[in-house]
PDB file of N, CA and C in Angstrom:
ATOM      1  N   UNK A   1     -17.497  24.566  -9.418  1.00  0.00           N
ATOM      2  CA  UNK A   1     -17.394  23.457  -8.482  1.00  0.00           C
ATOM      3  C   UNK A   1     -16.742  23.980  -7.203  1.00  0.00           C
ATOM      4  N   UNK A   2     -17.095  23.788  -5.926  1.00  0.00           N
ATOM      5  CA  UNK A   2     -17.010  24.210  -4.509  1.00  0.00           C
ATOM      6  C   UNK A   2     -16.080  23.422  -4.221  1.00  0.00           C
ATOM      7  N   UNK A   3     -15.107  23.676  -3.815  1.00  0.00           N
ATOM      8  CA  UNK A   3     -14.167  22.801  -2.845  1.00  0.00           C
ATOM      9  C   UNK A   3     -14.622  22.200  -1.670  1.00  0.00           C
ATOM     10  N   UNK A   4     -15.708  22.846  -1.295  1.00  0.00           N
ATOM     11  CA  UNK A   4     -16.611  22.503   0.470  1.00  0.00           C
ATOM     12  C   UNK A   4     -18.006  22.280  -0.432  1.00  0.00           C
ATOM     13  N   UNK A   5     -17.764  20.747  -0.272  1.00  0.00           N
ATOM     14  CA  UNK A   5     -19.141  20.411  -0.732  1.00  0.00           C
ATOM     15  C   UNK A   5     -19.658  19.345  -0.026  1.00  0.00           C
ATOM     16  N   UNK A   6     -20.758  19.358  -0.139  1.00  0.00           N
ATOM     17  CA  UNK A   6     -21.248  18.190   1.094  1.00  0.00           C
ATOM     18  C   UNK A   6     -21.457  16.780   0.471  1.00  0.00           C
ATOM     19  N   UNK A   7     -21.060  16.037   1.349  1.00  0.00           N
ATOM     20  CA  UNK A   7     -20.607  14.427   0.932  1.00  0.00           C
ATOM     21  C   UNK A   7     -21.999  13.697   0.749  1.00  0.00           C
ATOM     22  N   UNK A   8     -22.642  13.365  -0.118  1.00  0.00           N
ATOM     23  CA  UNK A   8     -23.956  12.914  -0.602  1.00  0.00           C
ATOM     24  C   UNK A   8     -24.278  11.694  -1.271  1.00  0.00           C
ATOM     25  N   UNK A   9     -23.149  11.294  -1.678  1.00  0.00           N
ATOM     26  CA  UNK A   9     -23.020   9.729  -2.507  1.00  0.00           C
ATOM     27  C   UNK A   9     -22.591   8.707  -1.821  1.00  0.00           C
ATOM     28  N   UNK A  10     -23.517   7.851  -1.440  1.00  0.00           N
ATOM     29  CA  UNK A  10     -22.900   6.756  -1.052  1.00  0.00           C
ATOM     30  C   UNK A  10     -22.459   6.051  -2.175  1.00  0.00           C
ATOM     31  N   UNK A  11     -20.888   4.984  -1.778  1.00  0.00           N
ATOM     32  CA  UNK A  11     -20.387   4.359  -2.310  1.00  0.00           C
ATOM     33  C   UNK A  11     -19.937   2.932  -2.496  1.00  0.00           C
ATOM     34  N   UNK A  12     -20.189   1.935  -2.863  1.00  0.00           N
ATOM     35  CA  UNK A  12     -20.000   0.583  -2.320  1.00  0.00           C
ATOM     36  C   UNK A  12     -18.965  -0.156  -4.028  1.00  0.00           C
ATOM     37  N   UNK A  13     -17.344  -0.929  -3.248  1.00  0.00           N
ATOM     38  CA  UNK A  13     -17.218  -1.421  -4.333  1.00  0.00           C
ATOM     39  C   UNK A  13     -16.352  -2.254  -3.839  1.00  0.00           C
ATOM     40  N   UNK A  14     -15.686  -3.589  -4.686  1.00  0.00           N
ATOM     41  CA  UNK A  14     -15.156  -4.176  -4.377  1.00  0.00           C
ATOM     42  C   UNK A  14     -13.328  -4.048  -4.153  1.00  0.00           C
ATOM     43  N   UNK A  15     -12.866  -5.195  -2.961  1.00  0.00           N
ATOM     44  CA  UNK A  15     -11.352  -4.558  -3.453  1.00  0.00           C
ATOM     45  C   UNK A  15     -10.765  -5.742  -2.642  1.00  0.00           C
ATOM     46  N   UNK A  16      -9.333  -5.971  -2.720  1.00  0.00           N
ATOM     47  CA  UNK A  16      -8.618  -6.808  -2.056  1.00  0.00           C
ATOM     48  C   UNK A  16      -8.623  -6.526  -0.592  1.00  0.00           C
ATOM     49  N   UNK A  17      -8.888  -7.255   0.037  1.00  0.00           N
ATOM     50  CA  UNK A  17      -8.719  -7.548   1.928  1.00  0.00           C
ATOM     51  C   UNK A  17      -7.810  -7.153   2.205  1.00  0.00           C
ATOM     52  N   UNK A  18      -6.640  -6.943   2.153  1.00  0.00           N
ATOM     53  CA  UNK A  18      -5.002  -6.764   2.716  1.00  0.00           C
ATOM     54  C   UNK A  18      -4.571  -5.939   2.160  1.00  0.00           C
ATOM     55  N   UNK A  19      -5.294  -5.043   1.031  1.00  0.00           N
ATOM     56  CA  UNK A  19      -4.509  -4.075   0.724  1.00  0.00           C
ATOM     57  C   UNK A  19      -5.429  -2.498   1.274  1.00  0.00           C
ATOM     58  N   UNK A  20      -6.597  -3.307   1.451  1.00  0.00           N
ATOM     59  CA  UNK A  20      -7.794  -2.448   2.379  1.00  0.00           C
ATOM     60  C   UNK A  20      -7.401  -1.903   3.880  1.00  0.00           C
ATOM     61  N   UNK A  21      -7.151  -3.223   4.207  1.00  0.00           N
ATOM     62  CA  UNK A  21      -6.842  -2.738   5.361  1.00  0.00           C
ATOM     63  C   UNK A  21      -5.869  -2.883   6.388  1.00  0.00           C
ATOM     64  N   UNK A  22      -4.194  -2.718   4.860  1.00  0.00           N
ATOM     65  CA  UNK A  22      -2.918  -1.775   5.164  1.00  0.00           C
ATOM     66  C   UNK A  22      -3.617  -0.476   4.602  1.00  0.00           C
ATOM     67  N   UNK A  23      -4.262  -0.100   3.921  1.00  0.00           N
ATOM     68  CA  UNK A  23      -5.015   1.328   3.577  1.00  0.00           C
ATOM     69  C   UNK A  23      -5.382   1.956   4.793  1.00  0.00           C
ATOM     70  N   UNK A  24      -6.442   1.806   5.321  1.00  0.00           N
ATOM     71  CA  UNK A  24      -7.246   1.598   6.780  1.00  0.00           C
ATOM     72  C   UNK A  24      -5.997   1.855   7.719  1.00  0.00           C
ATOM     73  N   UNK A  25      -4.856   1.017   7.998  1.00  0.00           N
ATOM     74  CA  UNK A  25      -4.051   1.311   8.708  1.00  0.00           C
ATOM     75  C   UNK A  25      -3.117   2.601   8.362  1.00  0.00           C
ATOM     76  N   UNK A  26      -2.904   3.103   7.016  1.00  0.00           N
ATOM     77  CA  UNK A  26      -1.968   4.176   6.481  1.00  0.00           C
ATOM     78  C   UNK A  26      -2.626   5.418   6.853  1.00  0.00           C
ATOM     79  N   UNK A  27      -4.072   5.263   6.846  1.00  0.00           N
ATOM     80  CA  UNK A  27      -5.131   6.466   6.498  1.00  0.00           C
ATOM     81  C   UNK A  27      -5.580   7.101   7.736  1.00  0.00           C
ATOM     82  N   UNK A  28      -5.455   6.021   8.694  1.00  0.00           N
ATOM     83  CA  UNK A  28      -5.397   6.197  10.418  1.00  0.00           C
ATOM     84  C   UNK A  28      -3.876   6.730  11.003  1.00  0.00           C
ATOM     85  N   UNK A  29      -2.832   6.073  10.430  1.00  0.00           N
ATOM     86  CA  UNK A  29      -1.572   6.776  10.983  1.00  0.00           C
ATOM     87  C   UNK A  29      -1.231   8.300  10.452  1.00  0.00           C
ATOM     88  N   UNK A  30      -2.023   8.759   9.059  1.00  0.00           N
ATOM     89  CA  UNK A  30      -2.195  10.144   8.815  1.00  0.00           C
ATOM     90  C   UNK A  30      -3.423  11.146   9.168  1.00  0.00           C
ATOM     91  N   UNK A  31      -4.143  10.527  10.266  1.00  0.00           N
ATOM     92  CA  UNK A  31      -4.945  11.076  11.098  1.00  0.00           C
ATOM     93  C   UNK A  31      -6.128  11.435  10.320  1.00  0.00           C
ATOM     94  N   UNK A  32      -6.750  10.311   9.288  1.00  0.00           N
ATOM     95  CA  UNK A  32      -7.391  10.216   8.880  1.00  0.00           C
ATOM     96  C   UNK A  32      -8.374   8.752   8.548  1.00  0.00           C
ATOM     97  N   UNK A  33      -9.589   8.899   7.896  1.00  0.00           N
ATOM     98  CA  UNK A  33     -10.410   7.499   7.650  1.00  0.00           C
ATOM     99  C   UNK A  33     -10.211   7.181   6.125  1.00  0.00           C
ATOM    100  N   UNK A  34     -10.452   6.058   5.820  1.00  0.00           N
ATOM    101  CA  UNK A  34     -10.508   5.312   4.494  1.00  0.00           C
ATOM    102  C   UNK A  34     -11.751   6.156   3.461  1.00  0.00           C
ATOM    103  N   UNK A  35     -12.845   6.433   4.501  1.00  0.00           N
ATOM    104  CA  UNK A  35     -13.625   7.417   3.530  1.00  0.00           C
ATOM    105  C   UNK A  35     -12.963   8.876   3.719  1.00  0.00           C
ATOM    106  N   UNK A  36     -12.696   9.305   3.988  1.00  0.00           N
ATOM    107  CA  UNK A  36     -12.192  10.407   4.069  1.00  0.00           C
ATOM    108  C   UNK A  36     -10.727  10.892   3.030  1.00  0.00           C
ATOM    109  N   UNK A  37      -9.950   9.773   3.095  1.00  0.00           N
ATOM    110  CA  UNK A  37      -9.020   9.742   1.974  1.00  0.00           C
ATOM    111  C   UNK A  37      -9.683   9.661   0.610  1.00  0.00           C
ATOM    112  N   UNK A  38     -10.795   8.749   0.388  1.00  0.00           N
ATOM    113  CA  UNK A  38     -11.388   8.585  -0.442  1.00  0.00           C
ATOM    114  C   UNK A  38     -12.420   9.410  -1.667  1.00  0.00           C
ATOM    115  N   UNK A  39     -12.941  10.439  -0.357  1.00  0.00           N
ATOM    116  CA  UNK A  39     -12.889  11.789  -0.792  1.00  0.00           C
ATOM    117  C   UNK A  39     -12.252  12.470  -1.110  1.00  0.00           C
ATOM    118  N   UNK A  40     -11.112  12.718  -0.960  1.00  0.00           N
ATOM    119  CA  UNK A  40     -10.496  13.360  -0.975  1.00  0.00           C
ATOM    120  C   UNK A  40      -9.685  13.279  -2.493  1.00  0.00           C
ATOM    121  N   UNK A  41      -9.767  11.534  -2.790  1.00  0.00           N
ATOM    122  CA  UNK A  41      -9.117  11.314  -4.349  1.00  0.00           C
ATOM    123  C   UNK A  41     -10.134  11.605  -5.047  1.00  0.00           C
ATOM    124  N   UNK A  42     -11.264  11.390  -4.682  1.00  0.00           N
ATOM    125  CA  UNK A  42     -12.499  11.661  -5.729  1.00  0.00           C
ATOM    126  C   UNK A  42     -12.402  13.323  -5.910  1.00  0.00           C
ATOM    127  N   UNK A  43     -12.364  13.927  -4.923  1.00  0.00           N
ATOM    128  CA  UNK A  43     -12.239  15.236  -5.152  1.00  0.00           C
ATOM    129  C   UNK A  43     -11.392  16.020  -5.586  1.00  0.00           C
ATOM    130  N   UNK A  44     -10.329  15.236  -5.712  1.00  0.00           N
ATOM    131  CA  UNK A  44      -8.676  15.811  -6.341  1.00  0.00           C
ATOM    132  C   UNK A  44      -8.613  15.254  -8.009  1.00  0.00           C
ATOM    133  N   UNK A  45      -9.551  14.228  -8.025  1.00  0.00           N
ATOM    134  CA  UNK A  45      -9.949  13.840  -9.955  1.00  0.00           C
ATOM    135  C   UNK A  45     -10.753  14.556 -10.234  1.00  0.00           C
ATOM    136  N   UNK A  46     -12.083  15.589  -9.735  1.00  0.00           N
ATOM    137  CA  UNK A  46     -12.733  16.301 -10.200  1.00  0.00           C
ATOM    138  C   UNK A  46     -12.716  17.719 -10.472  1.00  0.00           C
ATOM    139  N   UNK A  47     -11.639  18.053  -9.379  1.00  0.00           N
ATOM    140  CA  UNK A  47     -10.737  19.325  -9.488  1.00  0.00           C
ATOM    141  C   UNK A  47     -10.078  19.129 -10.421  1.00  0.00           C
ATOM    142  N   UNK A  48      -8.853  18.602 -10.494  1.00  0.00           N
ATOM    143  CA  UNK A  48      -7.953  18.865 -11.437  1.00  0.00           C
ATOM    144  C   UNK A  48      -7.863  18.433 -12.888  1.00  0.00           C
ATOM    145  N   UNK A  49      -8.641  17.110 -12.759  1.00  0.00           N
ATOM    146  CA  UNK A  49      -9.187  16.514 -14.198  1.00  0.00           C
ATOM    147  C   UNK A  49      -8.008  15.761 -14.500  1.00  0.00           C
ATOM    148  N   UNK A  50      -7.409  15.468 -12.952  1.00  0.00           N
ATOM    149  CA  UNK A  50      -6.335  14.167 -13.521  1.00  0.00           C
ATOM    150  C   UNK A  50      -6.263  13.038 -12.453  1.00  0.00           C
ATOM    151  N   UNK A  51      -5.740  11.826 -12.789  1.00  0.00           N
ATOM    152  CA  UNK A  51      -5.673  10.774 -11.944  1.00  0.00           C
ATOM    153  C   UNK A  51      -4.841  10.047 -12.135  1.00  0.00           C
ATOM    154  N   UNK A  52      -3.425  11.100 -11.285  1.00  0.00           N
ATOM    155  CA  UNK A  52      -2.151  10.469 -11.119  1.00  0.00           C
ATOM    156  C   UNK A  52      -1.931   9.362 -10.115  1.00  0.00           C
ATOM    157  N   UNK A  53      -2.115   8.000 -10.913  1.00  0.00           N
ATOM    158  CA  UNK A  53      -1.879   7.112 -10.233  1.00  0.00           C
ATOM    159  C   UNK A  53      -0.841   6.115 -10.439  1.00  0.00           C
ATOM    160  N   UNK A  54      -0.160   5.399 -10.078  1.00  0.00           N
ATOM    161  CA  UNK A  54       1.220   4.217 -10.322  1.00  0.00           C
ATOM    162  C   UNK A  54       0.334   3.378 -11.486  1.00  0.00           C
ATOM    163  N   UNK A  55       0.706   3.117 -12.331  1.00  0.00           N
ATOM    164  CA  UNK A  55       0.682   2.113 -13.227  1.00  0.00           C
ATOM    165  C   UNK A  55       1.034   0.667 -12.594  1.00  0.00           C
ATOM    166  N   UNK A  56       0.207  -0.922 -12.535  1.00  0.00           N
ATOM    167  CA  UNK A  56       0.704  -2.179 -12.394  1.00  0.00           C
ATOM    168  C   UNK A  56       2.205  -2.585 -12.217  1.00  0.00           C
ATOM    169  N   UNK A  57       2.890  -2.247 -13.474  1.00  0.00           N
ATOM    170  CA  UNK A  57       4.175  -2.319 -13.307  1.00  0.00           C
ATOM    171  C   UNK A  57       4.991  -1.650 -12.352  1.00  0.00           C
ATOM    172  N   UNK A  58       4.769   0.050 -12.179  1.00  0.00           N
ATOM    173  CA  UNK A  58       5.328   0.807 -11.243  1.00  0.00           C
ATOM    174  C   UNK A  58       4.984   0.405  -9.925  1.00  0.00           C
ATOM    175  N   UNK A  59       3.903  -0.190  -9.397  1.00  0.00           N
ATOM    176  CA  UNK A  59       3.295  -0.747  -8.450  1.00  0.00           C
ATOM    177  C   UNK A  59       3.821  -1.928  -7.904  1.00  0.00           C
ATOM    178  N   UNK A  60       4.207  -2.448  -8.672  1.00  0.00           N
ATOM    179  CA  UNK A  60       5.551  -3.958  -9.302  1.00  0.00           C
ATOM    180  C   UNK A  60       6.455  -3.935  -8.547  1.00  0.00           C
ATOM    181  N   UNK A  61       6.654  -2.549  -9.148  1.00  0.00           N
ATOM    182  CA  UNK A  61       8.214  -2.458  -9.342  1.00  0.00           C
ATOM    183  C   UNK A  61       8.978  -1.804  -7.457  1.00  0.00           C
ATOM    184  N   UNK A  62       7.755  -1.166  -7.088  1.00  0.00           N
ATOM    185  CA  UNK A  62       8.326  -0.812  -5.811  1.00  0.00           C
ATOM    186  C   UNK A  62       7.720  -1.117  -4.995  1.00  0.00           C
ATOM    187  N   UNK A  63       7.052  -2.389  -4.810  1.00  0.00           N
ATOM    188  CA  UNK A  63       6.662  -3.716  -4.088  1.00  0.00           C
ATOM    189  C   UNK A  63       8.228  -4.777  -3.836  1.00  0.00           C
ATOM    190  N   UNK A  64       8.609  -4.643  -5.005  1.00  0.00           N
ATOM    191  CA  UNK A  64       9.569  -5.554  -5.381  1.00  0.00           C
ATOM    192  C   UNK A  64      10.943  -5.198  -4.721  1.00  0.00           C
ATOM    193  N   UNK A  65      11.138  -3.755  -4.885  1.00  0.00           N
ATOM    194  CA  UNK A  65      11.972  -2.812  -4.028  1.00  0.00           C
ATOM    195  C   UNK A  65      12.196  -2.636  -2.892  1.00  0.00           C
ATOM    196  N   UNK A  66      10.891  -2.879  -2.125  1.00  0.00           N
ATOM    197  CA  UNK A  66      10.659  -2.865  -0.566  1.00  0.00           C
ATOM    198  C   UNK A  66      10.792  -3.852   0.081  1.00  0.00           C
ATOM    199  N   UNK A  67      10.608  -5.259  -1.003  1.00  0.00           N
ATOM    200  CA  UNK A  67      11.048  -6.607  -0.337  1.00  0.00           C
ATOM    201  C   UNK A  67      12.256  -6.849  -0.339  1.00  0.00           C
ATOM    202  N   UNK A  68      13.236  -6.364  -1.190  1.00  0.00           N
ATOM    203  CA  UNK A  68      14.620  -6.478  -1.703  1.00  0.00           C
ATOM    204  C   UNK A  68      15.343  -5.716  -0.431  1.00  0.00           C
ATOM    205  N   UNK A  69      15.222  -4.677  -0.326  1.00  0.00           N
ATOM    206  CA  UNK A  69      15.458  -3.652   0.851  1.00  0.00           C
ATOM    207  C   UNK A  69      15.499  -4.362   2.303  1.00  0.00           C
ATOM    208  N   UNK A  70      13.830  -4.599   2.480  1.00  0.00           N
ATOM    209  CA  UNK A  70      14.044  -5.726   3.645  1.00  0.00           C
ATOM    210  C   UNK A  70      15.055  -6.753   3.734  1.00  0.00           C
ATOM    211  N   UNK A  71      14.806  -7.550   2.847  1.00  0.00           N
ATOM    212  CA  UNK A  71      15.554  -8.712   2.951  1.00  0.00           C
ATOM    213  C   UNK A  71      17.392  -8.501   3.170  1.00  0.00           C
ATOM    214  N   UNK A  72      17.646  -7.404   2.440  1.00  0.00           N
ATOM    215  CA  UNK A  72      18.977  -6.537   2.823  1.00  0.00           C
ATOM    216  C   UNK A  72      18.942  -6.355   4.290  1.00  0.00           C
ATOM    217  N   UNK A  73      18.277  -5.671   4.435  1.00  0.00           N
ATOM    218  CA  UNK A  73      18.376  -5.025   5.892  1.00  0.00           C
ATOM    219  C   UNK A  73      18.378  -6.145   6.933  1.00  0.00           C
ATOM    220  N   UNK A  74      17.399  -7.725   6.598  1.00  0.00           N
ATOM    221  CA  UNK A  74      17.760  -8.751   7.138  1.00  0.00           C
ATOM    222  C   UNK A  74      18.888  -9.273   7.485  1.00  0.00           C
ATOM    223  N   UNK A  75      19.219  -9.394   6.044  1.00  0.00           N
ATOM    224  CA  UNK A  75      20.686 -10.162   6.374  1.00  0.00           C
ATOM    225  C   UNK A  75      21.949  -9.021   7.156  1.00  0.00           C
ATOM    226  N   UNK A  76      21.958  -7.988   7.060  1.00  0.00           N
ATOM    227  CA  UNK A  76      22.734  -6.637   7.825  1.00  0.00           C
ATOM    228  C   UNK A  76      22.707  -7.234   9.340  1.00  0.00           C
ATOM    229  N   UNK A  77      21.139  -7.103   9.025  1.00  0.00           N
ATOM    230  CA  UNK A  77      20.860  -7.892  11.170  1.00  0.00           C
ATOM    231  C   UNK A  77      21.638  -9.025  11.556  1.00  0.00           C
ATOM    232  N   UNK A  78      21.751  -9.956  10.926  1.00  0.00           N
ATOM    233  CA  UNK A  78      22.196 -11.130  10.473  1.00  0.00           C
ATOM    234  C   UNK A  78      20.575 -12.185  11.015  1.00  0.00           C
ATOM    235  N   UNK A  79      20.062 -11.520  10.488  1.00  0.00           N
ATOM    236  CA  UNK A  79      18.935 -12.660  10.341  1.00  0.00           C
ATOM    237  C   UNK A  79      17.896 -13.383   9.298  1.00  0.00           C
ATOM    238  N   UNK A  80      18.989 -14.624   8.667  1.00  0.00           N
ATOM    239  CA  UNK A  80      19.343 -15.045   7.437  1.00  0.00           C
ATOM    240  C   UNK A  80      19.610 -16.651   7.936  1.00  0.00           C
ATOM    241  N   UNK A  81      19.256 -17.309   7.485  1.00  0.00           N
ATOM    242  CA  UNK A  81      19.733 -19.027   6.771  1.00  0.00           C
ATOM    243  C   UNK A  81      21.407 -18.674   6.429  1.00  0.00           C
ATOM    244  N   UNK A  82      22.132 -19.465   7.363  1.00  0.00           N
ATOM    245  CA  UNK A  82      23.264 -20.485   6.809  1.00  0.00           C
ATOM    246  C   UNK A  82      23.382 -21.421   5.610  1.00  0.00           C
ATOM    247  N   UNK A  83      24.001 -22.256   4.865  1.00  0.00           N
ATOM    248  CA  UNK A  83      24.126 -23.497   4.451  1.00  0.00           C
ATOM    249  C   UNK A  83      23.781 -24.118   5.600  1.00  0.00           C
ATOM    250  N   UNK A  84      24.393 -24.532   6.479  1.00  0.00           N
ATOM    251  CA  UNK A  84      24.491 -25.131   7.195  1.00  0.00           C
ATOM    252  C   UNK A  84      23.071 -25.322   7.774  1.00  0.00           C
ATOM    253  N   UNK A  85      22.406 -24.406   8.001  1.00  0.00           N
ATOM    254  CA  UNK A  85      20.883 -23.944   8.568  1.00  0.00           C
ATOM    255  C   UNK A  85      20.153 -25.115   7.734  1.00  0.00           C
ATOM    256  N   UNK A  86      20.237 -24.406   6.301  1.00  0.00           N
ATOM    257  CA  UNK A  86      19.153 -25.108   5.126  1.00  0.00           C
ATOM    258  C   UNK A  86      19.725 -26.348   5.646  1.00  0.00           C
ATOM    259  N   UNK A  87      20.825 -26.838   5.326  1.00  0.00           N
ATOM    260  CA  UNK A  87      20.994 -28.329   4.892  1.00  0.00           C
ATOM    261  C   UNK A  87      20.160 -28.974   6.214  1.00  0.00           C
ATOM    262  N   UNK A  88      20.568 -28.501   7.427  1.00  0.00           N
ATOM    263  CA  UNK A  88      19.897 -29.332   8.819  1.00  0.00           C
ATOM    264  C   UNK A  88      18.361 -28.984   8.357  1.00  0.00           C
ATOM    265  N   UNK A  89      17.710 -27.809   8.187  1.00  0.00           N
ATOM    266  CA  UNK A  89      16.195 -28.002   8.066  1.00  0.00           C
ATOM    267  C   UNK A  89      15.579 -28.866   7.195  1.00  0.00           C
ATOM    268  N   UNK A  90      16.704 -28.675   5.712  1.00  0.00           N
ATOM    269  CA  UNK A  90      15.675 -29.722   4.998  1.00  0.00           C
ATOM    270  C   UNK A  90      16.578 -30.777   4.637  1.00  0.00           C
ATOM    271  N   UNK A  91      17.039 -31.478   5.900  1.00  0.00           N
ATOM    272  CA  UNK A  91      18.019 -32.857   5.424  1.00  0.00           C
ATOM    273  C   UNK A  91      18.296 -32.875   4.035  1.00  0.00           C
ATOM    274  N   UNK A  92      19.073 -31.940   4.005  1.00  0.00           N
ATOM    275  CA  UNK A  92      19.759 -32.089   2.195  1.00  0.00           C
ATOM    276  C   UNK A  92      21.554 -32.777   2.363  1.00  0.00           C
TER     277      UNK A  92
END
């Protein structure tokens, strides 16, 4: 198997909108295209005969991490809800 092989398969499949194209946006800020990354995993599972990828949960889990982080880093800013805030927004 050639490492320089010529790209011959077209590919068509389905996928979530927003995670496409924060992809699209990641794949462009590393000076690259969505097919081109794409090749590049296809070609790194056929080389190596593995497909190290995050598991659902791990995927979870540092989704969950990055919102937590933010929301830290929010309130640091101080840009955060009072009591006082909530109670006036939602007449409590």
């Amino acid at each position: 198997m050639s490492l320089i092989a010529a790209r011959d398969k077209r590919v068509g499949f389905t996928t979530n909108t927003d995670y496409f194209e924060k992809a699209k946006e990641v794949a462009k800020a590393n000076g690259t295209t969505i097919s081109s990354a794409m090749d590049m995993f296809v070609k790194q599972i056929a080389i190596t005969g593995k497909m190290e990828l995050l598991n659902e949960e791990e995927m979870l889990f540092m989704q969950l991490k990055k919102e937590v982080n933010q929301r830290i880093s929010d309130v640091q800013s101080g840009q955060y809800y009072t009591d006082e805030d909530l109670v006036k927004r939602y007449e409590l």
